[in-house]
N, C-alpha and C. Protein backbone atom coordinates (compact mmCIF):
# COMPACT_ATOMS: atom_id res chain seq x y z
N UNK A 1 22.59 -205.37 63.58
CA UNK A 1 24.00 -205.47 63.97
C UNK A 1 24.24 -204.51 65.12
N UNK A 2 25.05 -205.00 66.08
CA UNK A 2 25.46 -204.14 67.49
C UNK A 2 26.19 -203.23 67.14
N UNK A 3 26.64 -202.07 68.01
CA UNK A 3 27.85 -201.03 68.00
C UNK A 3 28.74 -201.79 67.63
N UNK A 4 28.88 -202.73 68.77
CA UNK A 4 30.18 -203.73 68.82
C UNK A 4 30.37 -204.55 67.64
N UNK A 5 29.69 -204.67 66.87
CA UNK A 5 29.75 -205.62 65.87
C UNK A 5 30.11 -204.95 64.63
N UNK A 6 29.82 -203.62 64.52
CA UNK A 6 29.69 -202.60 63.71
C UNK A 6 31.21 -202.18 63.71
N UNK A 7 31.95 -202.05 64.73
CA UNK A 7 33.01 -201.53 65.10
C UNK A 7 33.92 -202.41 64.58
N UNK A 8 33.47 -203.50 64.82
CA UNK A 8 34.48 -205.12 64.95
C UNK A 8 35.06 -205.48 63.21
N UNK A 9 33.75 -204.72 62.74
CA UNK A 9 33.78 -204.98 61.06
C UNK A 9 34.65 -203.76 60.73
N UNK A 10 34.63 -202.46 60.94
CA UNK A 10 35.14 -202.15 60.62
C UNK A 10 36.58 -201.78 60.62
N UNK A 11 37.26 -202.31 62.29
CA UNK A 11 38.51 -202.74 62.35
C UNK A 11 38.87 -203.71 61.63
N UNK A 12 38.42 -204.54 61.34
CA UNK A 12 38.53 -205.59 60.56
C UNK A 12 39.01 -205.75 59.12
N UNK A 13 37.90 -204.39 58.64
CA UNK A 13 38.12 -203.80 57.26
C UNK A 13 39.72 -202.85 57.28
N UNK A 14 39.85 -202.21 58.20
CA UNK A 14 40.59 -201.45 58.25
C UNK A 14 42.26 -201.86 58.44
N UNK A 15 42.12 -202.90 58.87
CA UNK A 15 43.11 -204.02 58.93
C UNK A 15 43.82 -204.34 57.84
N UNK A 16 42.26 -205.45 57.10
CA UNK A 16 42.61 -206.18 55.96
C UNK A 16 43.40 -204.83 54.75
N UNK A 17 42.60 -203.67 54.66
CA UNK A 17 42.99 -202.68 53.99
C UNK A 17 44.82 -202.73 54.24
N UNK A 18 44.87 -202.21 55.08
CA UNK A 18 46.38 -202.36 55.76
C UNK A 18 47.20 -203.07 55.47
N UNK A 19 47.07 -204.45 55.48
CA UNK A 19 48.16 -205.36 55.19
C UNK A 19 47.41 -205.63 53.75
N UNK A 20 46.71 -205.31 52.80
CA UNK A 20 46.61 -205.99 51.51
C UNK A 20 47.60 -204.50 51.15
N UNK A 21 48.03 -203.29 51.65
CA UNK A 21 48.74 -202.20 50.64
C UNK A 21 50.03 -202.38 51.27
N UNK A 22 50.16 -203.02 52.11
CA UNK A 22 52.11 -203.32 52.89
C UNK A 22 52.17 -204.50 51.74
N UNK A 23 51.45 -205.70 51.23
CA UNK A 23 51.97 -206.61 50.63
C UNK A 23 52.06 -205.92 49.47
N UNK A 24 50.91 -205.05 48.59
CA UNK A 24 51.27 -204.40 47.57
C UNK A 24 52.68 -203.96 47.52
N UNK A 25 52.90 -202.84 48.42
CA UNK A 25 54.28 -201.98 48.28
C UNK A 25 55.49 -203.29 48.56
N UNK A 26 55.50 -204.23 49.22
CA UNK A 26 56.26 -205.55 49.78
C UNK A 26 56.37 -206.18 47.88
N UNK A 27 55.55 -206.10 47.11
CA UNK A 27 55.79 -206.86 45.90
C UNK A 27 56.49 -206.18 44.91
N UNK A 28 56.34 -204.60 45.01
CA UNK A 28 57.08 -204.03 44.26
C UNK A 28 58.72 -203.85 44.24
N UNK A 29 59.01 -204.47 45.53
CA UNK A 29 60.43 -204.15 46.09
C UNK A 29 61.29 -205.84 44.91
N UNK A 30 60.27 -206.69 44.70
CA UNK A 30 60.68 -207.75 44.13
C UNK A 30 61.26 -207.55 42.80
N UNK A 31 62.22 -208.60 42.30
CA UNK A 31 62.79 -207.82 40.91
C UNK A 31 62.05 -208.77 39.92
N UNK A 32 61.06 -210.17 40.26
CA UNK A 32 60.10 -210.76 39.82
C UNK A 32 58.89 -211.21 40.70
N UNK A 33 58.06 -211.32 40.57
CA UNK A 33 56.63 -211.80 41.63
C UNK A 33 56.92 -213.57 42.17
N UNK A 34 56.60 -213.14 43.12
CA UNK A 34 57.04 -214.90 43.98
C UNK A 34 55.98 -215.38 43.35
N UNK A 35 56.22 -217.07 43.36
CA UNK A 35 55.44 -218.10 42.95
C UNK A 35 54.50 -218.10 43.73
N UNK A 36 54.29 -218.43 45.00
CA UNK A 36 53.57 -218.03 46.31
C UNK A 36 54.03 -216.89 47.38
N UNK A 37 53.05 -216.50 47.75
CA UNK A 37 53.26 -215.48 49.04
C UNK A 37 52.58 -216.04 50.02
N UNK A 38 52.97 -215.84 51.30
CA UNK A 38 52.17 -216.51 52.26
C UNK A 38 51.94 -215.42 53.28
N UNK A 39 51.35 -214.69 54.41
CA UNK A 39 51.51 -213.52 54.78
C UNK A 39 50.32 -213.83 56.54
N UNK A 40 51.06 -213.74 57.37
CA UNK A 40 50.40 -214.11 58.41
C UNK A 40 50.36 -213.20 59.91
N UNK A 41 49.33 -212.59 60.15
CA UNK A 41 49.58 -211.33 60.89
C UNK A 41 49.88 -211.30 62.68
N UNK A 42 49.23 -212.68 63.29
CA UNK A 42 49.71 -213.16 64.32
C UNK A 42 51.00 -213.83 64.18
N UNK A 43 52.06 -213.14 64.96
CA UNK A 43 53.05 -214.13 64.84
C UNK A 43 53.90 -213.85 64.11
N UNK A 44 53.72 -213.03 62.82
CA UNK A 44 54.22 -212.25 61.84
C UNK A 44 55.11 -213.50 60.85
N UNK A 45 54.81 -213.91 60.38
CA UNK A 45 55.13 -214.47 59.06
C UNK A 45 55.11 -214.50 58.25
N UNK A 46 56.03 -214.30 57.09
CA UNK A 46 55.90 -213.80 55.70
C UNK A 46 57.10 -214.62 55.15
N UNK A 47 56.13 -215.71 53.92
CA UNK A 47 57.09 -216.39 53.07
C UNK A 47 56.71 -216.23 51.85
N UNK A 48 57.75 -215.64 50.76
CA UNK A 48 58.05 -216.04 49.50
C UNK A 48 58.65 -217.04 48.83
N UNK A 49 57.59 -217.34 47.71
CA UNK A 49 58.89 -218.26 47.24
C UNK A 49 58.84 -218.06 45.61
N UNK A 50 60.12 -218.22 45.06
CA UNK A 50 60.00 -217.96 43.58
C UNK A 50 59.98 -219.66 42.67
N UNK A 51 59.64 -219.50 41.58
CA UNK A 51 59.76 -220.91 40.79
C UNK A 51 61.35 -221.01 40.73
N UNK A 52 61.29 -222.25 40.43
CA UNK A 52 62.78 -223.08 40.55
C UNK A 52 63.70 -221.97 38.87
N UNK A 53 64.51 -220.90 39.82
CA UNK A 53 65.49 -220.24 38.45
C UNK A 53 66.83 -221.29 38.24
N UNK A 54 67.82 -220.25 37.59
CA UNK A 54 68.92 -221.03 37.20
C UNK A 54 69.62 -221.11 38.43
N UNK A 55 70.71 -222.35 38.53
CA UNK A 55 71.29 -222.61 39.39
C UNK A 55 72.26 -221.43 39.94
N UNK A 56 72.93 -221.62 41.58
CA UNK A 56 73.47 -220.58 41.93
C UNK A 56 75.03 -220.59 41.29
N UNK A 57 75.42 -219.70 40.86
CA UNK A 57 77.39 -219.82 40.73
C UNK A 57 78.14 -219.72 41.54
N UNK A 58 78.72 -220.79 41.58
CA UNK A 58 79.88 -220.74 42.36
C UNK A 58 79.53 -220.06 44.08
N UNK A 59 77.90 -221.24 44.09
CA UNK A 59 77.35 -220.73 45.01
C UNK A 59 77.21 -219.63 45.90
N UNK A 60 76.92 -218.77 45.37
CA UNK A 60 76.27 -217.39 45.07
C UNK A 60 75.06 -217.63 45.14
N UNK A 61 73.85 -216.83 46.09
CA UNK A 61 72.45 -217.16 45.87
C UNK A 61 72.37 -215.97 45.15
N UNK A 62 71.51 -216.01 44.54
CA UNK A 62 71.14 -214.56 43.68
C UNK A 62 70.78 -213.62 44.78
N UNK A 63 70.94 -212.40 45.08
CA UNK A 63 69.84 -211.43 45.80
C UNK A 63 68.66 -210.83 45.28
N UNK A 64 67.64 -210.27 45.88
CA UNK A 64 66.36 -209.97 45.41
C UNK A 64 66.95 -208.87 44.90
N UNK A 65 66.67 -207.39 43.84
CA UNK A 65 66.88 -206.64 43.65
C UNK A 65 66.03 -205.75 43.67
N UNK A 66 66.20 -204.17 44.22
CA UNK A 66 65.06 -203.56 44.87
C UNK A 66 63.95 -203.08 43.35
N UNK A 67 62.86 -202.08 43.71
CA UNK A 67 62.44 -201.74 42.19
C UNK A 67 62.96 -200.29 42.32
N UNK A 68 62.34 -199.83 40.94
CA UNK A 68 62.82 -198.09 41.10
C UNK A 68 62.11 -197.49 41.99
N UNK A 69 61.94 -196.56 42.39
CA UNK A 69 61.19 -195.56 42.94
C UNK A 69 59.93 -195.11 42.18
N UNK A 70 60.25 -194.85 40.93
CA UNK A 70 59.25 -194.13 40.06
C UNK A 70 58.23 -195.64 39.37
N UNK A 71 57.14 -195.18 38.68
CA UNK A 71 56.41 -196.18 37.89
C UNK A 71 57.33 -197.25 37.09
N UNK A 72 57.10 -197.97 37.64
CA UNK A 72 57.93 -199.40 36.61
C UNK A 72 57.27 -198.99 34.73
N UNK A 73 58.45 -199.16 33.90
CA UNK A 73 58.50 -199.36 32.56
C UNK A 73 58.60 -200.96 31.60
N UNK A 74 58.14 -201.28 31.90
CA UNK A 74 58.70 -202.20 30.90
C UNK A 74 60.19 -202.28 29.68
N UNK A 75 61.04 -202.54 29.69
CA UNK A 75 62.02 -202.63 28.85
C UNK A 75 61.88 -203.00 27.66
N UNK A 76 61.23 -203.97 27.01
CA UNK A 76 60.77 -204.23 25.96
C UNK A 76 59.37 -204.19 25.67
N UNK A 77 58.43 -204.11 24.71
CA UNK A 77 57.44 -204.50 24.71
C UNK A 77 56.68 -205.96 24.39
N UNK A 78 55.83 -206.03 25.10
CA UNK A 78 55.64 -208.31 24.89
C UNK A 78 55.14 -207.97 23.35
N UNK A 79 55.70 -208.29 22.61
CA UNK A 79 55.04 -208.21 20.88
C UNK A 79 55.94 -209.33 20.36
N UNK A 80 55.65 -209.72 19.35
CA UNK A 80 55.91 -210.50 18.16
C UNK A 80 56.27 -209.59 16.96
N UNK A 81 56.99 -209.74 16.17
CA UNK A 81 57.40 -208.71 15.11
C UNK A 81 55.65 -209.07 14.64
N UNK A 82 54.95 -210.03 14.09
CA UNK A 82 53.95 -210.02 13.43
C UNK A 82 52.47 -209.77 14.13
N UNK A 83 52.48 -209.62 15.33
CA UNK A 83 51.32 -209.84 16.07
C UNK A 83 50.93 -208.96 16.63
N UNK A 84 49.78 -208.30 17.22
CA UNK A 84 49.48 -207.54 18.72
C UNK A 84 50.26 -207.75 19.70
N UNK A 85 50.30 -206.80 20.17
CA UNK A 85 50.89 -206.51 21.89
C UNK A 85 50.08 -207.39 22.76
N UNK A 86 50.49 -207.88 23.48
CA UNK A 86 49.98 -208.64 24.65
C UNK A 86 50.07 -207.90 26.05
N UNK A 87 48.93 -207.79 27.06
CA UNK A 87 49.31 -207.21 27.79
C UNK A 87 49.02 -208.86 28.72
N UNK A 88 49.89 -208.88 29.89
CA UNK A 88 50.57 -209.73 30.22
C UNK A 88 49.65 -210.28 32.00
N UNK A 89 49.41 -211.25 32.61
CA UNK A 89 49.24 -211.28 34.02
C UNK A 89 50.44 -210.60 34.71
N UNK A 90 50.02 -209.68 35.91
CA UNK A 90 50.81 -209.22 36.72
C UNK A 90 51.14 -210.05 37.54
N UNK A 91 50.54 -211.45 38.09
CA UNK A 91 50.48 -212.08 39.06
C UNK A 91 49.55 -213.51 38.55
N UNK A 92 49.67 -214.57 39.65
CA UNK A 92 49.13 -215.89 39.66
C UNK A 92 47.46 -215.08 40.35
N UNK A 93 46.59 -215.50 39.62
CA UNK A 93 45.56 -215.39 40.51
C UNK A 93 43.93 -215.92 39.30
N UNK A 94 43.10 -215.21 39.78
CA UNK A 94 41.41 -215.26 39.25
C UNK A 94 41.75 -213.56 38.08
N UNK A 95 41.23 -214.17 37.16
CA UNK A 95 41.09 -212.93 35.94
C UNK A 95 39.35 -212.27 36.28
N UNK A 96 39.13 -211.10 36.04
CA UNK A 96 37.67 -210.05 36.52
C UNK A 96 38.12 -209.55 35.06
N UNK A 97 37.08 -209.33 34.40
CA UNK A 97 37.20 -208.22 33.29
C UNK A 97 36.14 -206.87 34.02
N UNK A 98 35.95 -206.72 34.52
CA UNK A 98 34.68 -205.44 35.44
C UNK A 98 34.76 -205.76 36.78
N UNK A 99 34.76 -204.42 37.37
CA UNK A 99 34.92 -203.63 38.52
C UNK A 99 34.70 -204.51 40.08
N UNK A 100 33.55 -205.00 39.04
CA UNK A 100 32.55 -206.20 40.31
C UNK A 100 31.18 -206.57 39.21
N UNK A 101 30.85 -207.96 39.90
CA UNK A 101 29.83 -208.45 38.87
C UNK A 101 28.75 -208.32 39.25
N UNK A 102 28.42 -208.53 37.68
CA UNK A 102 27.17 -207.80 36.78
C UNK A 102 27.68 -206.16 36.50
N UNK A 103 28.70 -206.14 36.57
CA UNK A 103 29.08 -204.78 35.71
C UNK A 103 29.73 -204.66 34.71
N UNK A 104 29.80 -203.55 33.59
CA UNK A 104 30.29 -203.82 32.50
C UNK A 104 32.00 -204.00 32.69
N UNK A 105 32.64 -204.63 31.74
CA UNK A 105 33.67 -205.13 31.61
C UNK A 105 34.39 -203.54 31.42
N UNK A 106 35.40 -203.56 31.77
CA UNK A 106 36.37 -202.11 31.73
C UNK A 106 36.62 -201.99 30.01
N UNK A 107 37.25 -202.91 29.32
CA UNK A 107 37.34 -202.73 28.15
C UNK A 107 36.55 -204.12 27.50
N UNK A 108 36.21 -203.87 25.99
CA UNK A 108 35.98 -204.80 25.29
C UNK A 108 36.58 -204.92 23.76
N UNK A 109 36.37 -205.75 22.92
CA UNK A 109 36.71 -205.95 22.14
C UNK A 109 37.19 -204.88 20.71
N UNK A 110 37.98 -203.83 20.41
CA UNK A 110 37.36 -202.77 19.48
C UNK A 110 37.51 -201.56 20.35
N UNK A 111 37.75 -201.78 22.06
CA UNK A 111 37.92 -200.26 22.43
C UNK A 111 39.10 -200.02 21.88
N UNK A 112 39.53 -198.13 22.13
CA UNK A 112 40.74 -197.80 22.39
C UNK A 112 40.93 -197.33 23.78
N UNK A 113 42.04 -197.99 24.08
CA UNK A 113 42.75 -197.81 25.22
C UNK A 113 43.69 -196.96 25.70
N UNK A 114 44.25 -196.20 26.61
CA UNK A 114 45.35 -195.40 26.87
C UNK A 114 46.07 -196.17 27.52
N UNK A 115 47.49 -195.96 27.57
CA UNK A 115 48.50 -196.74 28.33
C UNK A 115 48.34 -196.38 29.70
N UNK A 116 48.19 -197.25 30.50
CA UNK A 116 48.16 -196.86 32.35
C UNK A 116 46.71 -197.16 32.61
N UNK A 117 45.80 -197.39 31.56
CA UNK A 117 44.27 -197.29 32.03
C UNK A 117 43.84 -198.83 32.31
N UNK A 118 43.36 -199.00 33.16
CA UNK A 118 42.85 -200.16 33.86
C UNK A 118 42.06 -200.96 33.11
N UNK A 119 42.37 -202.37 32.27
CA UNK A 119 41.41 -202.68 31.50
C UNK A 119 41.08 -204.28 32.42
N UNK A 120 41.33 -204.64 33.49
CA UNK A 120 40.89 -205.90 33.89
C UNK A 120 41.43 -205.75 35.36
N UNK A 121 40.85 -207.06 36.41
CA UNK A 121 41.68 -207.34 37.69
C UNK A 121 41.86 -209.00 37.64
N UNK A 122 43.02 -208.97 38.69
CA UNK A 122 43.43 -210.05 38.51
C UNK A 122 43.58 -210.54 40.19
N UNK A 123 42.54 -210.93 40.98
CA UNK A 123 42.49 -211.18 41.83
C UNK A 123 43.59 -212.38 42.92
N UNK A 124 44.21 -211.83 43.45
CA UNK A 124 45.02 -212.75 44.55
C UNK A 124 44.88 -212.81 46.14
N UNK A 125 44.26 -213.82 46.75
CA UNK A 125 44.56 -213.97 48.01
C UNK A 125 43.38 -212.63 48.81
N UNK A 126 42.46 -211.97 47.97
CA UNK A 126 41.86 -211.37 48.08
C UNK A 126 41.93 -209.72 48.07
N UNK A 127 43.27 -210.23 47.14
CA UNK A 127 43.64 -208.38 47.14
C UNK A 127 43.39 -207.91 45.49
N UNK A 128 43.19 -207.42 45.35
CA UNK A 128 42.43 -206.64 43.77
C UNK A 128 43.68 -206.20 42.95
N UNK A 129 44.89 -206.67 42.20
CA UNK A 129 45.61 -205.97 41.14
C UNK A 129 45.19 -205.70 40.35
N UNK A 130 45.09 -204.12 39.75
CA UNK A 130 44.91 -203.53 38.64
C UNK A 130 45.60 -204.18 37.38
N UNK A 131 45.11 -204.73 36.02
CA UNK A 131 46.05 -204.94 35.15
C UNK A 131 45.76 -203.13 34.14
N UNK A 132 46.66 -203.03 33.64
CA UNK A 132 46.87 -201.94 33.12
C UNK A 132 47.53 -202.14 31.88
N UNK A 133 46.59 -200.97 31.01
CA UNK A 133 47.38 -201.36 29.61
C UNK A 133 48.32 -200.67 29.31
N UNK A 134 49.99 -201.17 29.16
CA UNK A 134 51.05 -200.67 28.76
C UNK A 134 51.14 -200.56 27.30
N UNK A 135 50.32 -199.95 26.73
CA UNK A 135 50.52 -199.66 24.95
C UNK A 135 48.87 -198.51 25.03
N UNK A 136 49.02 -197.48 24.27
CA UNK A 136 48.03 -196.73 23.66
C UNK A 136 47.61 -197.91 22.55
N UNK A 137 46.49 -197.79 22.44
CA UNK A 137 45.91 -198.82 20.85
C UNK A 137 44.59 -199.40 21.23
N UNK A 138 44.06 -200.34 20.40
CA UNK A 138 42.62 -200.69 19.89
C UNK A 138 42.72 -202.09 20.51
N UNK A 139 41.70 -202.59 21.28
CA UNK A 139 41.68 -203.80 21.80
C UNK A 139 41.62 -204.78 20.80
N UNK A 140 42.47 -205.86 20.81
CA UNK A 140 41.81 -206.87 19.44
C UNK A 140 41.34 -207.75 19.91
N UNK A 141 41.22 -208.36 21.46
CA UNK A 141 41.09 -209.82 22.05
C UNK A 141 41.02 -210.02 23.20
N UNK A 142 40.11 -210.08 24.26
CA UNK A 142 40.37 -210.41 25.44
C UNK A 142 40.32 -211.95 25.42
N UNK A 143 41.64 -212.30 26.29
CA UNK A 143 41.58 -213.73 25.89
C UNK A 143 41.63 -214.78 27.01
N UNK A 144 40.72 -213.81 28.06
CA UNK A 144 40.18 -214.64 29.38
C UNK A 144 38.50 -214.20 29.35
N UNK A 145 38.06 -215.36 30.23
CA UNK A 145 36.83 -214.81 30.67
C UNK A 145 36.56 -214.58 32.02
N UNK A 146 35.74 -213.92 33.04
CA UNK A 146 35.48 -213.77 34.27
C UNK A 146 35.55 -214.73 34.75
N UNK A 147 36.52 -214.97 36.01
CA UNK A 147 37.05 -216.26 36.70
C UNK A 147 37.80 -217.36 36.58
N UNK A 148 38.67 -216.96 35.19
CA UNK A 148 39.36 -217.85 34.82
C UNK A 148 40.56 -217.87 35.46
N UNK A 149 41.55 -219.29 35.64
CA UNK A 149 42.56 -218.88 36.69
C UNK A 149 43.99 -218.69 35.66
N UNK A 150 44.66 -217.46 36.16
CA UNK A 150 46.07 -217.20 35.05
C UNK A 150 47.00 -217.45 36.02
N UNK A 151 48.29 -217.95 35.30
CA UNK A 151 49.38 -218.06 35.76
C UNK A 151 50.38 -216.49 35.36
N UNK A 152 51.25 -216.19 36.29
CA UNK A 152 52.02 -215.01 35.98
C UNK A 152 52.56 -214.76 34.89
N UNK A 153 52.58 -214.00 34.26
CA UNK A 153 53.04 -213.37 32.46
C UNK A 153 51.99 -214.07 31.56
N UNK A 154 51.01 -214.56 31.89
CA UNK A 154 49.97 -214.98 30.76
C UNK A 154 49.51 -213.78 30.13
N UNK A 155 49.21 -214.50 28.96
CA UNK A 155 48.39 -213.41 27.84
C UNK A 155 46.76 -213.11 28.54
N UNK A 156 46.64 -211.86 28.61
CA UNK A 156 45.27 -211.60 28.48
C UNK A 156 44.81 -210.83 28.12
N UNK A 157 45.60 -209.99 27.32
CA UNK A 157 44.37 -209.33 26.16
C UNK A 157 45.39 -208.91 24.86
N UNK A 158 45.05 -209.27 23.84
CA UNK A 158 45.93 -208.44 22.76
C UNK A 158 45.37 -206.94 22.61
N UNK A 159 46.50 -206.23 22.17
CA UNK A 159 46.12 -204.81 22.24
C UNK A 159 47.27 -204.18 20.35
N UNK A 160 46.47 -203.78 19.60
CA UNK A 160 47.32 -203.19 18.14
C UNK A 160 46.89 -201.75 19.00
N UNK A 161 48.99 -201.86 18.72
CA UNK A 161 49.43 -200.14 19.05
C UNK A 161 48.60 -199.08 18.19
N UNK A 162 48.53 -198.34 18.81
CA UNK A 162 48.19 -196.83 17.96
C UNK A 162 49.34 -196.70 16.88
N UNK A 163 49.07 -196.48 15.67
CA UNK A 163 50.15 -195.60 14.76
C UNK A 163 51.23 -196.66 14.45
N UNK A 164 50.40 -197.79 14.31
CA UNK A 164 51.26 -199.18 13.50
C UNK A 164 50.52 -199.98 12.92
């Protein structure tokens, strides 16, 4: 490989880096994840779109609403009075249980987990989302396998809380 070629890659890299953490911080500002994102750097184009919500009132479009500043919480937890916690797709994309393949899976079946700790990715458009487990507790189920395709708020892994 040339200087020039060497260079070329790594502007390149340095780029893609760039606009995959503007769309990151660009998704958090959302008060739900668009159905599609479209994101185009010549020319500058950027379209969202959300699934079909409830109609507008008294034609009123809804506005987007910003996020907090600090780490998003969840308000409720995804549970069933009778069931495991579900930890949920962050996004439409390809499910990874490990880092990169042929490596071990972040969690498996029977671990314990801490809340915030990275137990899968959920690949979009070529950008890597962390899924993260929002509950301390014992894995009971991963309920994807490597490369499977999820739709947004899907189940993919049950998780029994600590200290229930």
């Amino acid at each position: 490989m040339s200087a020039w070629e060497d260079d070329s890659a790594s502007s390149t890299s340095a780029a893609l880096n760039l606009v995959r953490d503007n769309v990151l911080e660009l998704l958090k500002g959302f008060d739900s994840p668009p159905k599609r994102l479209r994101v185009q750097a010549g020319g500058v184009t950027l379209e969202a779109e959300w699934p079909q919500g409830p109609p507008a009132v008294n034609g009123a479009v809804p506005q987007p609403v910003a996020a907090p500043a600090g780490p998003a919480e969840a308000t409720a937890p995804a549970r069933s009075d009778d069931g495991p916690h579900e930890v949920r797709a962050p996004s439409v994309g390809t499910f990874y249980s490990a880092p990169k393949p042929g490596a071990e899976p972040f969690v498996k079946a029977g671990d314990m987990v801490v809340k915030g700790a990275q137990i899968a990715i959920v690949e979009v458009m070529k950008l890597m989302i962390p899924v993260e487990a929002d509950v301390t507790g014992k894995v009971a189920r991963t309920l994807k396998s490597d490369g499977d395709p999820v739709e947004y708020d899907e189940p993919l892994f049950h998780i029994v809380p600590q200290g229930t």
